[in-house]
Protein backbone atom coordinates (compact mmCIF):
# COMPACT_ATOMS: atom_id res chain seq x y z
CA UNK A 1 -39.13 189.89 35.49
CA UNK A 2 -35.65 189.97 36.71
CA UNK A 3 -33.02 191.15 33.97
CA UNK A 4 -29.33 190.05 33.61
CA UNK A 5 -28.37 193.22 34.76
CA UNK A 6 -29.94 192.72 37.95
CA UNK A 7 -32.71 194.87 37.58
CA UNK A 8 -36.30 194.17 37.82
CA UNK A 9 -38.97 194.88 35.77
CA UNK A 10 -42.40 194.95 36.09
CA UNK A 11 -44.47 193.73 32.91
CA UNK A 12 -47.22 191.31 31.84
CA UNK A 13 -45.73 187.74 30.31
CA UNK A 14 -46.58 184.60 29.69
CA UNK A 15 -43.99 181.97 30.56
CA UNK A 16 -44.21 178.09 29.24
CA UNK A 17 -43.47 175.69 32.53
CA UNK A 18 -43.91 172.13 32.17
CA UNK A 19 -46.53 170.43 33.88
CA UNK A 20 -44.33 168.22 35.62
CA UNK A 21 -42.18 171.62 37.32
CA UNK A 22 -46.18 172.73 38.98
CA UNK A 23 -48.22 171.26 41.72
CA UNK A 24 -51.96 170.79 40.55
CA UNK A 25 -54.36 172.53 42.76
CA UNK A 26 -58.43 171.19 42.64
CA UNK A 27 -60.01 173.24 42.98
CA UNK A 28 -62.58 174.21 40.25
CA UNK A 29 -65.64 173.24 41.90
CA UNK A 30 -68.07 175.64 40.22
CA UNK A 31 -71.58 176.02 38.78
CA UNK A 32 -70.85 176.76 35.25
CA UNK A 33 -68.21 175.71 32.40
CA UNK A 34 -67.28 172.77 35.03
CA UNK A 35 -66.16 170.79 32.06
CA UNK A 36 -63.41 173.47 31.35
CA UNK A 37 -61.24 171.63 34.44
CA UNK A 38 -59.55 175.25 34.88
CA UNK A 39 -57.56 174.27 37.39
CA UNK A 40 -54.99 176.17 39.32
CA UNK A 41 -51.36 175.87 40.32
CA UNK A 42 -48.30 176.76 42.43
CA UNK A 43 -44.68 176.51 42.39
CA UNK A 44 -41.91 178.07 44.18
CA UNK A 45 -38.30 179.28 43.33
CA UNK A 46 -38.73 178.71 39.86
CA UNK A 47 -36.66 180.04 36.82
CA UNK A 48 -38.22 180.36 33.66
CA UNK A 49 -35.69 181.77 31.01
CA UNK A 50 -37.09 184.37 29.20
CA UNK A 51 -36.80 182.40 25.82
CA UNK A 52 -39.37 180.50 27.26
CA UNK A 53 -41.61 183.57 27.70
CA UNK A 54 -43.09 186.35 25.78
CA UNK A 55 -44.62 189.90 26.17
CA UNK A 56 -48.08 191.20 24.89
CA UNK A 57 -46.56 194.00 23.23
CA UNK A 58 -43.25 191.91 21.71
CA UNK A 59 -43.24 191.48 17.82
CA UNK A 60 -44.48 187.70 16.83
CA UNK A 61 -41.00 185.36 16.78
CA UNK A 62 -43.11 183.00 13.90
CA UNK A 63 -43.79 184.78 10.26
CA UNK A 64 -47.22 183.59 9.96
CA UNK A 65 -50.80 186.23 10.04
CA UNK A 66 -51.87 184.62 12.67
CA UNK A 67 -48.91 185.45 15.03
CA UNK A 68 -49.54 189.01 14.81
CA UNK A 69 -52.55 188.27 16.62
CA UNK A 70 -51.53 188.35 20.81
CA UNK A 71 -53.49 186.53 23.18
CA UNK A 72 -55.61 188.89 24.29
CA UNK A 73 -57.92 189.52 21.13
CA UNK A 74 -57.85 185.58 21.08
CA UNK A 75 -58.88 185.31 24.36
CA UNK A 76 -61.52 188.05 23.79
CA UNK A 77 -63.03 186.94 20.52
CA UNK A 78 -62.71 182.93 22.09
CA UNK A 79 -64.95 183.58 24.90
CA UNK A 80 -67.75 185.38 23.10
CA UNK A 81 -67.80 182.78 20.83
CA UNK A 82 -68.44 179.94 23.20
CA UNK A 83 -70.44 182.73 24.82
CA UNK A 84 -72.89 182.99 21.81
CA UNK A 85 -72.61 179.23 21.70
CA UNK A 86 -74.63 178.81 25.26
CA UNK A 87 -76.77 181.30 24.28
CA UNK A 88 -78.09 179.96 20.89
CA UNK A 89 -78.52 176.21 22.58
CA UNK A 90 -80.37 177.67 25.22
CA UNK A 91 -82.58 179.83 23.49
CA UNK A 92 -83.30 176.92 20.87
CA UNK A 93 -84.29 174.90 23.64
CA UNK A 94 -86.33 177.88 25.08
CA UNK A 95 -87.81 177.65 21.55
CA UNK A 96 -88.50 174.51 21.46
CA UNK A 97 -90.39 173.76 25.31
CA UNK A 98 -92.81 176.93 24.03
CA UNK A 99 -94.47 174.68 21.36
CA UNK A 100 -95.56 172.30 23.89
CA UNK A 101 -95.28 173.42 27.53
CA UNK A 102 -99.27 174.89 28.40
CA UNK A 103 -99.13 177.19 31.84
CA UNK A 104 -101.02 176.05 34.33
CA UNK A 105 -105.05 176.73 33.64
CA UNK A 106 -104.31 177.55 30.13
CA UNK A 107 -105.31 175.47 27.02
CA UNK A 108 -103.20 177.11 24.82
CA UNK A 109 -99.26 176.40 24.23
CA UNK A 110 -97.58 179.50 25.74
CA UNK A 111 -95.85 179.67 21.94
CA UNK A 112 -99.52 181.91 21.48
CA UNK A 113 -99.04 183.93 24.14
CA UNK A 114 -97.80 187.65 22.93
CA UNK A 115 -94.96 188.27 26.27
CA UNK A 116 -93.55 184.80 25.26
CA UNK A 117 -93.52 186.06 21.22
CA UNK A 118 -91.84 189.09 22.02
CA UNK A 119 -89.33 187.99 24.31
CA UNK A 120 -88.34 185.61 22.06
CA UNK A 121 -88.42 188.21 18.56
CA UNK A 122 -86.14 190.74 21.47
CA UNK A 123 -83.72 187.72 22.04
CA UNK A 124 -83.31 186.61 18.63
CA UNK A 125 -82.57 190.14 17.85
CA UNK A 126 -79.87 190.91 20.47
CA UNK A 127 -78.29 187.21 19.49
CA UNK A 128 -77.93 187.87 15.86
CA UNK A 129 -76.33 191.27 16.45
CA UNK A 130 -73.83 190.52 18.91
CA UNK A 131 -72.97 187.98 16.80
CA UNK A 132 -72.95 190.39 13.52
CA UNK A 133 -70.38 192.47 15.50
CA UNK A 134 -67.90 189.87 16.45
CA UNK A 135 -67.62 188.68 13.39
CA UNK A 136 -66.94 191.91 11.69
CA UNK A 137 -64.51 192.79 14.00
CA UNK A 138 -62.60 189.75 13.82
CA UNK A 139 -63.51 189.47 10.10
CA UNK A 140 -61.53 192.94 10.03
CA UNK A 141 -58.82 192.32 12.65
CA UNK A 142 -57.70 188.93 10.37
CA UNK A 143 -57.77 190.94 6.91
CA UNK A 144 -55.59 193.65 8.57
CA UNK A 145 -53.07 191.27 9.92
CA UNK A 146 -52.99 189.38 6.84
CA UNK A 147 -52.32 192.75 4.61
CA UNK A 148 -50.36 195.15 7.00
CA UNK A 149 -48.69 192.69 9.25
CA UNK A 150 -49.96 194.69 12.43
CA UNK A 151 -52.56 195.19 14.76
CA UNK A 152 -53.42 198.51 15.25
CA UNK A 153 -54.97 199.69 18.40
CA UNK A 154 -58.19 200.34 16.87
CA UNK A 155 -58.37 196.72 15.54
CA UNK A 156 -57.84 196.28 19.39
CA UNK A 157 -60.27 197.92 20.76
CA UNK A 158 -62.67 196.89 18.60
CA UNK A 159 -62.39 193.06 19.16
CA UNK A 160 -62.48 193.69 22.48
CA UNK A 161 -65.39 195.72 22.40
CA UNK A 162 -67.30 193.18 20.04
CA UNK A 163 -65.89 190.25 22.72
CA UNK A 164 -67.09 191.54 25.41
CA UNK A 165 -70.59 193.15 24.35
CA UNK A 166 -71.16 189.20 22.57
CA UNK A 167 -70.56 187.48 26.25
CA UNK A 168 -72.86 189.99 28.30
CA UNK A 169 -75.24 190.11 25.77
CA UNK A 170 -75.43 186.19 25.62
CA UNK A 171 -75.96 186.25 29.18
CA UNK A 172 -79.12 188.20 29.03
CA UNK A 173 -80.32 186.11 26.19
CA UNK A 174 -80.08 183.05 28.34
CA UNK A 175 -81.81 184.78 30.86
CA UNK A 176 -84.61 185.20 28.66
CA UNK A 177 -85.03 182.06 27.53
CA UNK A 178 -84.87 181.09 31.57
CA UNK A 179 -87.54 183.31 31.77
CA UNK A 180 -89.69 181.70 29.25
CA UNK A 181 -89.18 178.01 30.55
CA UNK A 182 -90.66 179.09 33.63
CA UNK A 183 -90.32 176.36 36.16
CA UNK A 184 -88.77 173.85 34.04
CA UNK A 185 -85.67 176.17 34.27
CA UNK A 186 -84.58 175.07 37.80
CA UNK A 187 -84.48 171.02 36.98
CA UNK A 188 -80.93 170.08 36.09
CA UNK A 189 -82.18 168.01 33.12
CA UNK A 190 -83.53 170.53 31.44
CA UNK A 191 -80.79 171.91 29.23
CA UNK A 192 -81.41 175.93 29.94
CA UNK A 193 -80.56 174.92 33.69
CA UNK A 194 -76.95 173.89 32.06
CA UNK A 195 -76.78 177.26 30.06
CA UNK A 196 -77.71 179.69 32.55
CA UNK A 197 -74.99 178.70 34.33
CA UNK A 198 -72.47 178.21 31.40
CA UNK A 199 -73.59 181.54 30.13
CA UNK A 200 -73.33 183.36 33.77
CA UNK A 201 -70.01 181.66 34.40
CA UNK A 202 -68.50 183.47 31.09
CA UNK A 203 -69.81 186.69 32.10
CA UNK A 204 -68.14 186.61 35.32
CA UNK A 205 -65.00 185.67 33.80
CA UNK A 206 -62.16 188.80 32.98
CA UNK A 207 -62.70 188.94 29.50
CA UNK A 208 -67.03 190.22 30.14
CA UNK A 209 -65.80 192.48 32.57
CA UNK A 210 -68.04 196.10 31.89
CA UNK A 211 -64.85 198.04 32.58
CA UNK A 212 -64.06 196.94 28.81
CA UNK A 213 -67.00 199.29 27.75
CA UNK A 214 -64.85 201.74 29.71
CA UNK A 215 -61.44 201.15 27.85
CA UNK A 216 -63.45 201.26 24.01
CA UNK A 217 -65.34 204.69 25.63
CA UNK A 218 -61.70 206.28 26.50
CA UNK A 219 -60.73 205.05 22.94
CA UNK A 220 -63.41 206.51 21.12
CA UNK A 221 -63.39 209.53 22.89
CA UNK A 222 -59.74 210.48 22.00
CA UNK A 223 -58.12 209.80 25.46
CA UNK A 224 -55.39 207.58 26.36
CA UNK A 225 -57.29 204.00 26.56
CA UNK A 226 -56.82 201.69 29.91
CA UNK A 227 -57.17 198.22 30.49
CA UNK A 228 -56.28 195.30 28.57
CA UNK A 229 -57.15 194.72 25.06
């Protein structure tokens, strides 16, 4: 960011450009979230006044709760929630193929076989509780912004913590339910083909990176945290 004193500065903003100032790049050719249409764009020799930008760290300019709340927690706690999303669709539809699909040279639905019972009972279990978390952090985070006004770091951490731990986590329940479709998984009309990738294309994105485990470990342990949250 350049200053009016002629300085520069380096620090993380987000600036608002109209469309019409950016060249469109396609480029979002992908396996998963391809409905998204996250495309990408350039521009060149363009001044954005700083009105027209903000800081992560700058107080909210609107008096509202919810303007306490930065984009990163919202961008955290968004993700896992579409995250979770995938992840219940496919593993309802995981659910659902089990009471009728027989394996080969069976005569039994593979709903009665034990591996499929526990895999599902393991999956349900790891769904529920990432979802548990995220919504008591965020539960918490919104009470504390609506009482205090702030977001304190440990609010912070937290959602980012929950946010991330609900995307990775929905990635390996999707992967289960994969698992249990068996060959049916790998035909594009069967809607766990759609998930896996969904779910695997969240988990790649920034906010399931592990390195977040890293920044709520340095938290927790008393150091100085890095990363974003």
């Amino acid at each position: 960011m350049h200053n009016s004193d002629g300085s520069d500065a380096e620090e993380m903003r987000t600036f608002l450009i109209p469309k019409s100032d950016v060249y469109v790049v396609d480029e979002w050719h992908v396996g998963g979230l391809r409905g998204t249409a996250s495309l990408s764009f350039t521009m060149e020799d363009h001044f954005v006044p700083k009105e027209r930008s903000y800081g992560l760290n700058e107080p909210s300019r609107e008096p509202g709760s919810l303007y306490v709340i930065h984009t990163t927690p919202m961008f955290a706690s968004g993700f896992a929630t579409v995250a979770l999303g995938v992840a219940r669709s496919g593993l309802d539809a995981a659910i659902d193929l089990t009471k009728s699909k027989v394996q080969h040279g069976g005569t039994n639905t593979i709903s009665a076989d034990t591996t499929t019972q526990r895999m599902i009972g393991e999956a349900e279990a790891s769904w529920n509780s990432a979802r548990a978390f995220l919504n008591e952090a965020t539960s918490e985070m919104w009470q504390t912004v609506v009482e205090r006004h702030e977001l304190p770091t440990a609010q912070r951490i937290k959602v980012r913590l929950a946010g991330t731990h609900a995307i990775r986590t929905s990635a390996d329940v999707v992967n289960s339910a994969y698992t249990i479709c068996g060959s049916n998984s790998i035909f594009e009309s069967n809607k766990i083909q759609h998930c896996f990738r969904d779910a695997h294309a969240i988990r790649q994105q920034i906010q399931g990176r592990p390195t977040h485990y890293d920044t709520a470990g340095q938290f927790y342990l008393g150091l100085e945290p890095k990363g974003i949250f």
